[in-house]
PDB file of N, CA and C in Angstrom:
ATOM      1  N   UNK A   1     -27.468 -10.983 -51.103  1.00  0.00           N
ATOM      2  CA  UNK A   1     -26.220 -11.047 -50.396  1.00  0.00           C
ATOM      3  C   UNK A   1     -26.204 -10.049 -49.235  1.00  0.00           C
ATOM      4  N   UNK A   2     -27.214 -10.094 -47.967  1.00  0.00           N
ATOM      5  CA  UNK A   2     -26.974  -9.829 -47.122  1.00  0.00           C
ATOM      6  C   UNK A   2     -25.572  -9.124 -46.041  1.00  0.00           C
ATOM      7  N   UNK A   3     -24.893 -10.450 -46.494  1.00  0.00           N
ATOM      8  CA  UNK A   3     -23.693 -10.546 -45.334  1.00  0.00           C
ATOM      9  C   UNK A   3     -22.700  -9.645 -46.384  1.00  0.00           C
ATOM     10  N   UNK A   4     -22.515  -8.607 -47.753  1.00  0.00           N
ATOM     11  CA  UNK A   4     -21.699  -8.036 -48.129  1.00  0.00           C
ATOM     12  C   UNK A   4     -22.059  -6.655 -47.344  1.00  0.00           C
ATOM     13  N   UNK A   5     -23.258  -6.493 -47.429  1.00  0.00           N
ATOM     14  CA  UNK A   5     -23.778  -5.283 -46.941  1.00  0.00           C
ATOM     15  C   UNK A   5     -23.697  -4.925 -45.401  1.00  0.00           C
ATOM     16  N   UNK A   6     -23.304  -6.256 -44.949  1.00  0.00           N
ATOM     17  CA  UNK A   6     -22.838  -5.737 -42.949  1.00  0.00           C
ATOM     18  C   UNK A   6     -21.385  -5.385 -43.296  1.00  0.00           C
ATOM     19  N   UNK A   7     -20.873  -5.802 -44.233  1.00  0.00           N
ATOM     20  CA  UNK A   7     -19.362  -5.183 -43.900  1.00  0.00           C
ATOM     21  C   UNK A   7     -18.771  -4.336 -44.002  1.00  0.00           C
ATOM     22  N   UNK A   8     -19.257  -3.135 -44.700  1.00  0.00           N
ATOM     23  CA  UNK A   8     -19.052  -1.706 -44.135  1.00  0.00           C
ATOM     24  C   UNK A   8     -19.514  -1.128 -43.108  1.00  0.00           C
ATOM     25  N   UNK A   9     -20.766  -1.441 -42.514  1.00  0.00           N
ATOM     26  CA  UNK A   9     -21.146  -1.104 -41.452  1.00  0.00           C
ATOM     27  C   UNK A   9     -20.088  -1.813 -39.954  1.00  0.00           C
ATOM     28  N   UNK A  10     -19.498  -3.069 -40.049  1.00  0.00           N
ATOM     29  CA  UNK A  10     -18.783  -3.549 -39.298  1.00  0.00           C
ATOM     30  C   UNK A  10     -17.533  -3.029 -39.195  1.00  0.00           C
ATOM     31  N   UNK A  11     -17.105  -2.408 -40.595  1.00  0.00           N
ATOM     32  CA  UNK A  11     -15.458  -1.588 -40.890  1.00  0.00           C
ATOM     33  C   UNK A  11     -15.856  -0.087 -39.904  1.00  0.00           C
ATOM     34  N   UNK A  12     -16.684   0.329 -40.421  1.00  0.00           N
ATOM     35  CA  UNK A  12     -16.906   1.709 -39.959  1.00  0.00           C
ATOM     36  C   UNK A  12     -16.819   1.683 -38.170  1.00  0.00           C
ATOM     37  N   UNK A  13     -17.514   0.233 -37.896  1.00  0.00           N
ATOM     38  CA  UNK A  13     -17.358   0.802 -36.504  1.00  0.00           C
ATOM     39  C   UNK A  13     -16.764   0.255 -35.804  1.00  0.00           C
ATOM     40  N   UNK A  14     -15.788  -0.245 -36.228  1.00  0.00           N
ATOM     41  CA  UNK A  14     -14.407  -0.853 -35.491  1.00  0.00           C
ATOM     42  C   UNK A  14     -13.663   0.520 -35.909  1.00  0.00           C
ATOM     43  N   UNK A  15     -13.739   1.000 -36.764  1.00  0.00           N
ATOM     44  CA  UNK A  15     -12.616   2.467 -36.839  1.00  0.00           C
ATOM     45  C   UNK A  15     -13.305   3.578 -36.057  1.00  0.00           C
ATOM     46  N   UNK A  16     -14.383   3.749 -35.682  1.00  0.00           N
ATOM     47  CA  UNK A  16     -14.889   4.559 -35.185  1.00  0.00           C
ATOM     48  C   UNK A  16     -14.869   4.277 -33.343  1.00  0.00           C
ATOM     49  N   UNK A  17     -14.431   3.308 -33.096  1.00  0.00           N
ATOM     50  CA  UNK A  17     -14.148   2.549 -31.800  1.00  0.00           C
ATOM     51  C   UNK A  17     -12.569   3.092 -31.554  1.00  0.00           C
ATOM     52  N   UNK A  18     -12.113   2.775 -32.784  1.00  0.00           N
ATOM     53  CA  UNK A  18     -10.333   2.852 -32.573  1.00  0.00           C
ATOM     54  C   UNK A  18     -10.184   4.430 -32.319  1.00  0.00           C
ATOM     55  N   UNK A  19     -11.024   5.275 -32.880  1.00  0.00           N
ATOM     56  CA  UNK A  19     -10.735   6.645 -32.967  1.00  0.00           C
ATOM     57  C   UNK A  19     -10.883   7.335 -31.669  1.00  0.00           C
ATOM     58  N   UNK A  20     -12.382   6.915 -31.259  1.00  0.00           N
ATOM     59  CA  UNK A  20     -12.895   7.252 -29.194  1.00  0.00           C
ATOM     60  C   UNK A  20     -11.678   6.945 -28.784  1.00  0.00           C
ATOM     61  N   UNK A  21     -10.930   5.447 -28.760  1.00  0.00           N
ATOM     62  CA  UNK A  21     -10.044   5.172 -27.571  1.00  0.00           C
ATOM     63  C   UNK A  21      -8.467   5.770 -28.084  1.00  0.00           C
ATOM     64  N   UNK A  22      -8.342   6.669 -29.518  1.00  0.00           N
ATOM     65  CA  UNK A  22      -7.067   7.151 -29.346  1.00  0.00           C
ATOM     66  C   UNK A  22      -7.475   9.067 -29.174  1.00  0.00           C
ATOM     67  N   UNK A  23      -7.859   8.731 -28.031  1.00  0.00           N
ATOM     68  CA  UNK A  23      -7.927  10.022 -27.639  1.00  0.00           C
ATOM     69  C   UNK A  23      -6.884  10.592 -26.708  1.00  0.00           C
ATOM     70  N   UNK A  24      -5.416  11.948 -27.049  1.00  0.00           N
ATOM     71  CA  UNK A  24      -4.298  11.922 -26.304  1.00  0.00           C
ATOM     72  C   UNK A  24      -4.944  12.413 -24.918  1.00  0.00           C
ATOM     73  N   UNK A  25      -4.020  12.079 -24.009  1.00  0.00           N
ATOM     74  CA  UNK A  25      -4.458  12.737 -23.026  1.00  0.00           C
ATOM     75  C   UNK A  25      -2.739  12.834 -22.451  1.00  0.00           C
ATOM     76  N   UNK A  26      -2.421  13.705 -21.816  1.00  0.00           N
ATOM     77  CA  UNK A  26      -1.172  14.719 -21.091  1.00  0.00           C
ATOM     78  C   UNK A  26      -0.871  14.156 -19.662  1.00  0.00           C
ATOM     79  N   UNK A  27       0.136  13.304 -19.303  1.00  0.00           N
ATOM     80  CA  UNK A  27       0.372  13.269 -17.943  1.00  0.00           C
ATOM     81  C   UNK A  27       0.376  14.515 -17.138  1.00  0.00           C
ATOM     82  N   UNK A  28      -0.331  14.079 -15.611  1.00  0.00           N
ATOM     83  CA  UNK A  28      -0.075  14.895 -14.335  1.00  0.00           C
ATOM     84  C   UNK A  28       0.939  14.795 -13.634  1.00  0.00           C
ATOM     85  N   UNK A  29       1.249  16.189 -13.968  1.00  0.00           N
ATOM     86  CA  UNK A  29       2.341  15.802 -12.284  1.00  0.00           C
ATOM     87  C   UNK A  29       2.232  16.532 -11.126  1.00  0.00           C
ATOM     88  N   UNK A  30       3.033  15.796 -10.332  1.00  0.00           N
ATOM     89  CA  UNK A  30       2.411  16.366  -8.766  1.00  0.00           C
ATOM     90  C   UNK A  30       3.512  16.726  -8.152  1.00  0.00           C
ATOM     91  N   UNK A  31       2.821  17.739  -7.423  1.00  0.00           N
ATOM     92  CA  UNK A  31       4.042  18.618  -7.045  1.00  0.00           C
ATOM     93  C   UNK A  31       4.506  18.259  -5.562  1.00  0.00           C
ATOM     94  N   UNK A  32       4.182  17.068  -5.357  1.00  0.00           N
ATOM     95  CA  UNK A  32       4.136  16.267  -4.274  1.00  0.00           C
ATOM     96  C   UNK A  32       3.495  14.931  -3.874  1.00  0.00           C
ATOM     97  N   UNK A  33       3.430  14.168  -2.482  1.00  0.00           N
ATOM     98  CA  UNK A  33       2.960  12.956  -2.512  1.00  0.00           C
ATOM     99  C   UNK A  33       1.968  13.477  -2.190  1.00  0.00           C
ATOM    100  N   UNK A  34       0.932  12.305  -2.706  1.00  0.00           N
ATOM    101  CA  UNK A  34      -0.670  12.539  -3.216  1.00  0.00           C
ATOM    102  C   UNK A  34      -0.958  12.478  -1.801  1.00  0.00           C
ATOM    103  N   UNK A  35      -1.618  12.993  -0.870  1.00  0.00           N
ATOM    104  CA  UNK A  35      -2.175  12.948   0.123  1.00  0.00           C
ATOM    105  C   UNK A  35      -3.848  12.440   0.408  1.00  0.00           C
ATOM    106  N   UNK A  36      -3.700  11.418   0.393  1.00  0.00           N
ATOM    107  CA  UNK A  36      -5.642  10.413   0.990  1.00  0.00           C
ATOM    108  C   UNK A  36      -6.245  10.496   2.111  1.00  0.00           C
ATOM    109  N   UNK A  37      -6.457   9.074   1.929  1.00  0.00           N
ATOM    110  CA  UNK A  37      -7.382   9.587   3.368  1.00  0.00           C
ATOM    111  C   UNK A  37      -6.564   9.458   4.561  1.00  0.00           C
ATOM    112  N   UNK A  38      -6.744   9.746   5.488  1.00  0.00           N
ATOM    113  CA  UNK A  38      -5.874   9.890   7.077  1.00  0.00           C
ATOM    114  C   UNK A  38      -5.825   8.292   7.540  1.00  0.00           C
ATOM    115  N   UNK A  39      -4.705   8.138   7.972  1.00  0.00           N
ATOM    116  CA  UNK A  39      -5.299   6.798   8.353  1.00  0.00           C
ATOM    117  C   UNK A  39      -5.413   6.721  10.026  1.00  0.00           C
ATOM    118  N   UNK A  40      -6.320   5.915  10.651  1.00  0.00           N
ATOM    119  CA  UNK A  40      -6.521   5.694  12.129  1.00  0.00           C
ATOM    120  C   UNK A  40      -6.025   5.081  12.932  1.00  0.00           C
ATOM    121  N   UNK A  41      -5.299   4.791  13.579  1.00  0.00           N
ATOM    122  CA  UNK A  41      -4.580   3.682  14.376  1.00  0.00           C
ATOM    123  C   UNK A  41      -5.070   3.347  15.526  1.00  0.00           C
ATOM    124  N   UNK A  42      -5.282   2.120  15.520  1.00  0.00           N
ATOM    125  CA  UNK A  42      -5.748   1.736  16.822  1.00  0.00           C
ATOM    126  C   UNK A  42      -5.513   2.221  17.647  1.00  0.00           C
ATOM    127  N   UNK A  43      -6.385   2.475  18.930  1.00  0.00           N
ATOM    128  CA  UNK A  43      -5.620   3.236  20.458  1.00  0.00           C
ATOM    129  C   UNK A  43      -4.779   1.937  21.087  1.00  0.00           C
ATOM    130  N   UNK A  44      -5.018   0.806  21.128  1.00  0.00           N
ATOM    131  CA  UNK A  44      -4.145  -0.084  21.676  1.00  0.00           C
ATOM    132  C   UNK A  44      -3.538  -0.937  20.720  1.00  0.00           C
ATOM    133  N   UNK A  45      -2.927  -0.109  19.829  1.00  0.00           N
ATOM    134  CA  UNK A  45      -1.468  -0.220  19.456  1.00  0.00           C
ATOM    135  C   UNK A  45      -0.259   0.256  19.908  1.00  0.00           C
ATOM    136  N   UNK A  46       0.882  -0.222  20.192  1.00  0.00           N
ATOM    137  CA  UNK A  46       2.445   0.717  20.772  1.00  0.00           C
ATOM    138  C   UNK A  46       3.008   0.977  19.696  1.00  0.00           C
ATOM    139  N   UNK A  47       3.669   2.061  20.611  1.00  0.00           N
ATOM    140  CA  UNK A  47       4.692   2.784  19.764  1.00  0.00           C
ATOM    141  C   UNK A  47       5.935   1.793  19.994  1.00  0.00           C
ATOM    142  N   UNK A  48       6.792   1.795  18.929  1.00  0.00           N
ATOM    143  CA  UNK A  48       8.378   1.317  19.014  1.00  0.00           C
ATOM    144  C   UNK A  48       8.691   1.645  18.112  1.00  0.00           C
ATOM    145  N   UNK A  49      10.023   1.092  18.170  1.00  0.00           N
ATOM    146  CA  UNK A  49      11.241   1.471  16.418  1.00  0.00           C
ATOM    147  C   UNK A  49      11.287  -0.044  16.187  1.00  0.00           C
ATOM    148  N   UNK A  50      11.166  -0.252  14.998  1.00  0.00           N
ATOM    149  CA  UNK A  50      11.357  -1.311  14.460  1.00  0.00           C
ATOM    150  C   UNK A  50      12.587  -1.395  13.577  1.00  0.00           C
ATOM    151  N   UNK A  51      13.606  -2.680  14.436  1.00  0.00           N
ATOM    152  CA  UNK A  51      14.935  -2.185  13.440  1.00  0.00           C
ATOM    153  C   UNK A  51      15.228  -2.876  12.041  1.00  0.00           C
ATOM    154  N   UNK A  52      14.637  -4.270  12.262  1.00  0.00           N
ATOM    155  CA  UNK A  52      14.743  -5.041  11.197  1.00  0.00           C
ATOM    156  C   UNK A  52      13.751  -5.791  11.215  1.00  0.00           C
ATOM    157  N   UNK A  53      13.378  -6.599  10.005  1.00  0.00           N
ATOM    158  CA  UNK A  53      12.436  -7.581  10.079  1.00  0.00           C
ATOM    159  C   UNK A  53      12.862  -8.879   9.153  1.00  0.00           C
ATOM    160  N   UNK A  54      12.768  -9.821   9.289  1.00  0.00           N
ATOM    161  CA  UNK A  54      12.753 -11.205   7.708  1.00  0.00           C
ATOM    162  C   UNK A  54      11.940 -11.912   8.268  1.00  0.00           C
ATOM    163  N   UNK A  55      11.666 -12.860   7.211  1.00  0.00           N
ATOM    164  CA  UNK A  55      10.359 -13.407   6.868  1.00  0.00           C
ATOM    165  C   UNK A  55      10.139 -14.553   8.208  1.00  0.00           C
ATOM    166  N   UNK A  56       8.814 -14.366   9.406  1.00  0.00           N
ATOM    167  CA  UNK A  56       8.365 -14.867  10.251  1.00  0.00           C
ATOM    168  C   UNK A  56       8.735 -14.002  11.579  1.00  0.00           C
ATOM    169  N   UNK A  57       9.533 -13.157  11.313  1.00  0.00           N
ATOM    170  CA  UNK A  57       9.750 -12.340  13.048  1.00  0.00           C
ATOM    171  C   UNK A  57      10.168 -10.942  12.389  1.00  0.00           C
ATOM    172  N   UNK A  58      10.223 -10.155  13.756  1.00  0.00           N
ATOM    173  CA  UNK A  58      10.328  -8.391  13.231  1.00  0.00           C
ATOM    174  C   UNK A  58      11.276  -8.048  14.825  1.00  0.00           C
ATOM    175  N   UNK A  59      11.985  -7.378  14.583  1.00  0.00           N
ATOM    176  CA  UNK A  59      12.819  -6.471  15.324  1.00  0.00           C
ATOM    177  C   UNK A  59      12.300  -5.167  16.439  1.00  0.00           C
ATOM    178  N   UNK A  60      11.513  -5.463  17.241  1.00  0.00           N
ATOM    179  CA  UNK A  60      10.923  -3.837  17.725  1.00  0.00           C
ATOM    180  C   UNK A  60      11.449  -3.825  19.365  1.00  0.00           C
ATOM    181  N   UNK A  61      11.860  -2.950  19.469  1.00  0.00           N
ATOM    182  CA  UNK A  61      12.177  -2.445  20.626  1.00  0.00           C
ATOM    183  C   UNK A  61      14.013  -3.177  20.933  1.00  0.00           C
ATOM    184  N   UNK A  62      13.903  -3.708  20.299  1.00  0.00           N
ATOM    185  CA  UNK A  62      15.182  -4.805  20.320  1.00  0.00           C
ATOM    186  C   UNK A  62      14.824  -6.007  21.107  1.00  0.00           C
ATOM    187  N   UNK A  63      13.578  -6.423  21.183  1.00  0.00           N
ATOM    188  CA  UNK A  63      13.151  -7.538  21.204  1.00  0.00           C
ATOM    189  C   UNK A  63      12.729  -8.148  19.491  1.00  0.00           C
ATOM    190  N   UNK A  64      12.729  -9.622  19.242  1.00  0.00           N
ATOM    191  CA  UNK A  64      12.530 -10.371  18.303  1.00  0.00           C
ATOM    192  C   UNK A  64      11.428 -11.128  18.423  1.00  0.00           C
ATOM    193  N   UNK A  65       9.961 -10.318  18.075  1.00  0.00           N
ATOM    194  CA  UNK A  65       8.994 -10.923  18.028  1.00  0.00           C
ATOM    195  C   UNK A  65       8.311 -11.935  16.529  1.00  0.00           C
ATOM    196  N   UNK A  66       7.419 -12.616  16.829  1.00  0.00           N
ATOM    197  CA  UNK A  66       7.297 -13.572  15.955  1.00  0.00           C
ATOM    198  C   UNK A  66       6.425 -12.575  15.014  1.00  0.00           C
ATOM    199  N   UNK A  67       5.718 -13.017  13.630  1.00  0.00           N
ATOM    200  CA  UNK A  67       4.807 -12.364  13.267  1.00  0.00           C
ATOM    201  C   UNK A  67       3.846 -13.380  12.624  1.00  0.00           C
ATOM    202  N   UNK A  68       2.313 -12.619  13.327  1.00  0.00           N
ATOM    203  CA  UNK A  68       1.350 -13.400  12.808  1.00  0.00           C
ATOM    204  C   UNK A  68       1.103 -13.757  11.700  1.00  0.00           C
ATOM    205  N   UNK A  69       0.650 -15.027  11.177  1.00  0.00           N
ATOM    206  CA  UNK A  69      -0.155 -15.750   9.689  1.00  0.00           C
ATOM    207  C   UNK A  69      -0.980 -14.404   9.642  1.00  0.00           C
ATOM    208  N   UNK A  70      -0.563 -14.225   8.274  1.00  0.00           N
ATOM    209  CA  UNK A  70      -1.288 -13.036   7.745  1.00  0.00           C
ATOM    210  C   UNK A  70      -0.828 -11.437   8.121  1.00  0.00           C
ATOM    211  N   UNK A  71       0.536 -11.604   8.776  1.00  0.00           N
ATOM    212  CA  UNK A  71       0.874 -10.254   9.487  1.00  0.00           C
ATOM    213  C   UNK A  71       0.938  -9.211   8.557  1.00  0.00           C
ATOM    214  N   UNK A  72       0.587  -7.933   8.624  1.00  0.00           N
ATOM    215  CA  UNK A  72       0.511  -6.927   7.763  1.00  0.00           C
ATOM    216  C   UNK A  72       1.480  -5.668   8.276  1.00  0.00           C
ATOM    217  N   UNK A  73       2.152  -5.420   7.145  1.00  0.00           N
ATOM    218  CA  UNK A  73       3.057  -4.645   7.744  1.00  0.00           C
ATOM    219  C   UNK A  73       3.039  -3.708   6.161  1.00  0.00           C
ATOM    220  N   UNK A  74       2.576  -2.014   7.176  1.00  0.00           N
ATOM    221  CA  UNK A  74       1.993  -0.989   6.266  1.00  0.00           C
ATOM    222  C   UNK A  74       3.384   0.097   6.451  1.00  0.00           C
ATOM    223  N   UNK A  75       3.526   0.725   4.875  1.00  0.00           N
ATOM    224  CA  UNK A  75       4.704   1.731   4.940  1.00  0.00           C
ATOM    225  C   UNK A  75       3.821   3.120   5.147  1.00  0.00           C
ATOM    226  N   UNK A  76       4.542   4.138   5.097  1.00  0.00           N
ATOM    227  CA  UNK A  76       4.213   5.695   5.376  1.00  0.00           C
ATOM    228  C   UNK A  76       2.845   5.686   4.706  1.00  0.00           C
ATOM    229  N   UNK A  77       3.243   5.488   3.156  1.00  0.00           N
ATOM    230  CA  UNK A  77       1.524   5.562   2.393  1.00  0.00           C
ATOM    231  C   UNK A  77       0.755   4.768   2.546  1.00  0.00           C
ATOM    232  N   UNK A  78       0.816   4.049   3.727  1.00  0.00           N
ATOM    233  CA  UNK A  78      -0.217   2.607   3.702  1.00  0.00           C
ATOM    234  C   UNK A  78      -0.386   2.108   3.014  1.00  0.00           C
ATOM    235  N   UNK A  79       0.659   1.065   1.918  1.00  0.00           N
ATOM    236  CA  UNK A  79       0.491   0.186   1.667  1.00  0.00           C
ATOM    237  C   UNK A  79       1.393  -1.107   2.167  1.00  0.00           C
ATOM    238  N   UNK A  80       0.969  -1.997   1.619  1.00  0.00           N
ATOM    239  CA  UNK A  80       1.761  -3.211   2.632  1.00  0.00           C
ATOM    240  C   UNK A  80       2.904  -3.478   1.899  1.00  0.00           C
ATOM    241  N   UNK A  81       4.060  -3.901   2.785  1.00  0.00           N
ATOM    242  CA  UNK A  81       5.254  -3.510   2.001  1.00  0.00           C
ATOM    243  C   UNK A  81       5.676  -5.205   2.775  1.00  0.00           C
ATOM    244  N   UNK A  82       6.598  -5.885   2.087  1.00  0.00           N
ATOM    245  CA  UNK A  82       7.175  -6.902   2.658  1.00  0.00           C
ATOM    246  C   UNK A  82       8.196  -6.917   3.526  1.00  0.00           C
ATOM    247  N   UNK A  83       8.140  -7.539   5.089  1.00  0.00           N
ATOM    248  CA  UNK A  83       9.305  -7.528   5.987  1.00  0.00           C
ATOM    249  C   UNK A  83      10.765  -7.413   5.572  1.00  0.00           C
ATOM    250  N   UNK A  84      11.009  -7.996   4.703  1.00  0.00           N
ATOM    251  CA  UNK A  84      12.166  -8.125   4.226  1.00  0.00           C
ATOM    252  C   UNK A  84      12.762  -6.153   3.538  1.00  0.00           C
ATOM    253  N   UNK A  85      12.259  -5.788   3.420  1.00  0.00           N
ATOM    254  CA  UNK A  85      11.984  -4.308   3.076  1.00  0.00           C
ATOM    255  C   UNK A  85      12.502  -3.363   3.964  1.00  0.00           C
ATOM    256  N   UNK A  86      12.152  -3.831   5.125  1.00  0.00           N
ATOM    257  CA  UNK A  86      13.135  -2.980   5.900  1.00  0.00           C
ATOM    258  C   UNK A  86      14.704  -2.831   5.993  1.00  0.00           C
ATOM    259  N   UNK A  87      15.215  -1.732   6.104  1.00  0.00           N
ATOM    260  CA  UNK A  87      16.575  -1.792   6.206  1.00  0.00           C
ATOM    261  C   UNK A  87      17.077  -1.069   7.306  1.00  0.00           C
ATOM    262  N   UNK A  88      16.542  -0.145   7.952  1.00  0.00           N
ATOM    263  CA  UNK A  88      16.902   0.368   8.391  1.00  0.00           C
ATOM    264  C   UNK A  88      16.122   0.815   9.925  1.00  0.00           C
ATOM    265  N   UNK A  89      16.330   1.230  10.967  1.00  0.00           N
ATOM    266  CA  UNK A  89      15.107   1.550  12.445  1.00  0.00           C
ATOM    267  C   UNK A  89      14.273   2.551  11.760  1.00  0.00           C
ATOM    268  N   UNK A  90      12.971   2.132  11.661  1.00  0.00           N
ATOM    269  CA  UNK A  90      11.808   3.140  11.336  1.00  0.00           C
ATOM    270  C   UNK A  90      10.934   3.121  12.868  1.00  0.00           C
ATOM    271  N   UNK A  91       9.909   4.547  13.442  1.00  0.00           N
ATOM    272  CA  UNK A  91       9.604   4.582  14.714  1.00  0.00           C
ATOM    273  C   UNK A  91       7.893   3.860  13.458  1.00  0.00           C
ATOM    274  N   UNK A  92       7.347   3.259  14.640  1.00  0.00           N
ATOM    275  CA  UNK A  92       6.075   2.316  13.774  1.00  0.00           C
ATOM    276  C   UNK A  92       5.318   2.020  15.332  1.00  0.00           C
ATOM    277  N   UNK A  93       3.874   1.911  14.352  1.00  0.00           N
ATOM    278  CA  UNK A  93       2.983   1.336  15.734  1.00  0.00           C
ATOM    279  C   UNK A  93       2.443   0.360  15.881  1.00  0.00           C
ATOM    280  N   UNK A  94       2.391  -1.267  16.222  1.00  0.00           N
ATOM    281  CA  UNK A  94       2.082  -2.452  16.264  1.00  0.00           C
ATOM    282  C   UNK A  94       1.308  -2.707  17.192  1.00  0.00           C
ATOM    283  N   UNK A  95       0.557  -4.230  16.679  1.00  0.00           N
ATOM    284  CA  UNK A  95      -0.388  -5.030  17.107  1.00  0.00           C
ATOM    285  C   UNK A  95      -0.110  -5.987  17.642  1.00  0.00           C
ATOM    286  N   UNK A  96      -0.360  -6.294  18.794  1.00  0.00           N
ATOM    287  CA  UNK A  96       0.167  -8.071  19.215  1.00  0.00           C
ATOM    288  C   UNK A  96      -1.362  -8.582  19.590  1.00  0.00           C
ATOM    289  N   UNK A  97      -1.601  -9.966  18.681  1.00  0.00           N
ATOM    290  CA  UNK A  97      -2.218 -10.615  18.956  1.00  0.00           C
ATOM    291  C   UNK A  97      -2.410 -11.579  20.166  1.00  0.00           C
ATOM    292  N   UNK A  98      -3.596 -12.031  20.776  1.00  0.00           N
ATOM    293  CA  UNK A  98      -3.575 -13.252  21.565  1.00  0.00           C
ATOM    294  C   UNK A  98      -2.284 -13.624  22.191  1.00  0.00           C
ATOM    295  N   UNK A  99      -1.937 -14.086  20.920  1.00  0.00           N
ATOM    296  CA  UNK A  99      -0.646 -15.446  21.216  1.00  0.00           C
ATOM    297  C   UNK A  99       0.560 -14.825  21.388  1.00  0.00           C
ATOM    298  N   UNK A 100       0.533 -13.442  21.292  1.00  0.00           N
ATOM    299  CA  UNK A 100       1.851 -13.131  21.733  1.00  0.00           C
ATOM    300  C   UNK A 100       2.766 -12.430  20.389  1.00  0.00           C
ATOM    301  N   UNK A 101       1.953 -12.896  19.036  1.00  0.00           N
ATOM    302  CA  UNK A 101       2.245 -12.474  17.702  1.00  0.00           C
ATOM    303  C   UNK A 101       2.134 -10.899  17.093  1.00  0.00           C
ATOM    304  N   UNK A 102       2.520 -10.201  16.775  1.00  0.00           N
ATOM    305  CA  UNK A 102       2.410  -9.218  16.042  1.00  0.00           C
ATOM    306  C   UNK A 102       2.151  -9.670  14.903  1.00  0.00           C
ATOM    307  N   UNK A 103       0.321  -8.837  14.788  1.00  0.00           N
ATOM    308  CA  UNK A 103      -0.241  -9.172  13.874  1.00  0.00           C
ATOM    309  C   UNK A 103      -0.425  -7.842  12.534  1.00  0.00           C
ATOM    310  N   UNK A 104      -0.119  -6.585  12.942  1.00  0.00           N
ATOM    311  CA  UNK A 104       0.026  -5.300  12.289  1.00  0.00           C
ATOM    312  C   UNK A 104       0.560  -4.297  12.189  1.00  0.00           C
ATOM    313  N   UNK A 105       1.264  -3.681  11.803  1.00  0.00           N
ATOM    314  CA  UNK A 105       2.368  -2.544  12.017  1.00  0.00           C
ATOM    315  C   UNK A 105       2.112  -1.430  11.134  1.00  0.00           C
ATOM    316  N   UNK A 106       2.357  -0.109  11.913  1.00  0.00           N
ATOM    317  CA  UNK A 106       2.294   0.735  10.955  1.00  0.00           C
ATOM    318  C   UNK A 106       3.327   1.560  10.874  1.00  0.00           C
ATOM    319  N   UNK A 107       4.124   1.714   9.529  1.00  0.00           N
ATOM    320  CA  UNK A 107       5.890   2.552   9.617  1.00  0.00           C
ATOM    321  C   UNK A 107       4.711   4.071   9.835  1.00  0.00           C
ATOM    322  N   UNK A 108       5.473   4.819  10.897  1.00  0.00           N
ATOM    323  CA  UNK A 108       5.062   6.340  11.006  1.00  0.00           C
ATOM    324  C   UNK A 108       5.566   7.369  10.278  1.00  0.00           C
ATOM    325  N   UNK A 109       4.923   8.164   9.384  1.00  0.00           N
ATOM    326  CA  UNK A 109       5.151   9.694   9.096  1.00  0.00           C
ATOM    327  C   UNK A 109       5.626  10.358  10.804  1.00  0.00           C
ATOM    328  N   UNK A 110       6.483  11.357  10.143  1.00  0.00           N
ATOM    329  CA  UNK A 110       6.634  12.236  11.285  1.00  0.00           C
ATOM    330  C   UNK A 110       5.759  12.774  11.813  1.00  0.00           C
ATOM    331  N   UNK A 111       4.538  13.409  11.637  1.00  0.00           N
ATOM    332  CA  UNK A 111       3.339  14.013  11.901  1.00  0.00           C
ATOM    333  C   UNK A 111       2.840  12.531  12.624  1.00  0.00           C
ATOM    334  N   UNK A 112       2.255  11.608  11.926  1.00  0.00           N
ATOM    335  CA  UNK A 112       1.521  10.922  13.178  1.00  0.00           C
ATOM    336  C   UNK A 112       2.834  10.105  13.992  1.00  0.00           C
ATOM    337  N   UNK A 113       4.193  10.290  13.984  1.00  0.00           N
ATOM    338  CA  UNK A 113       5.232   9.853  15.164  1.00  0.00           C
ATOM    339  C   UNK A 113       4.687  11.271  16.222  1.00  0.00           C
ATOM    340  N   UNK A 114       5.066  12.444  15.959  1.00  0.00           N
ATOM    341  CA  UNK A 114       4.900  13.697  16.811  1.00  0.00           C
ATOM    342  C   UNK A 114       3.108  13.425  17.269  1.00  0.00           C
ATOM    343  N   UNK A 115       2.305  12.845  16.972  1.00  0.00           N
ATOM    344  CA  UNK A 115       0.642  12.579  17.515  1.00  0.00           C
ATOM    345  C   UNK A 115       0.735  11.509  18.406  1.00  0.00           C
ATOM    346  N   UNK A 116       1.631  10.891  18.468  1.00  0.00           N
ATOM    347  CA  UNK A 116       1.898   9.106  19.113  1.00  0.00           C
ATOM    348  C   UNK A 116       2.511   9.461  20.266  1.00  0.00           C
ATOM    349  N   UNK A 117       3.217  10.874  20.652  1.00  0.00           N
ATOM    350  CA  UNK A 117       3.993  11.136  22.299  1.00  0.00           C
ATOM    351  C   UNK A 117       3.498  11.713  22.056  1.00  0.00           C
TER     352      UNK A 117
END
């Protein structure tokens, strides 16, 4: 009887599996926002305030531009945040494609707004 004799060896190391992965570990906290890598902005991107945006056009300068298939629109921490998200005039630096589309935006930290004049 072979197959009685794997089954302590099979108990043992499913508990010995369970034991590695309940290992506690202590949340971090931060005594601030995590700071990465820098991000780069194109040199021929503009500066504007962007006042509002919904879904297919964006608000900048107080013109109502369209926004490109695939438009990306990045918050302070660079990540992409949805048009609709905005609420309020943030100063940001955009891309206009070809056609006339704004194809990328970036909402500015104060530090790279004060690097942008």
């Amino acid at each position: 009887m072979p197959v009685l004799s794997l089954i302590p060896a099979i108990i043992g190391s499913i508990i010995e599996g369970a034991a590695d992965q309940a290992t506690i570990t202590t949340p971090v906290q931060s005594a601030g926002p995590v700071v990465g890598q820098l991000r780069t902005l194109p040199a021929a991107s503009q500066l504007g305030e962007m006042a509002s945006a919904s879904i297919g056009v964006v608000q900048i300068n107080g013109q109502m531009l369209p926004l490109a298939p695939g438009a990306q629109i990045r918050n302070e921490m660079n990540m992409i945040v949805m048009p609709t998200t905005i609420q309020k005039p943030v100063p940001v630096r955009y891309l206009v494609d070809a056609m006339g589309y704004v194809s990328r935006v970036w909402i500015l930290t104060p530090a790279e707004l004060a690097a942008s004049r």
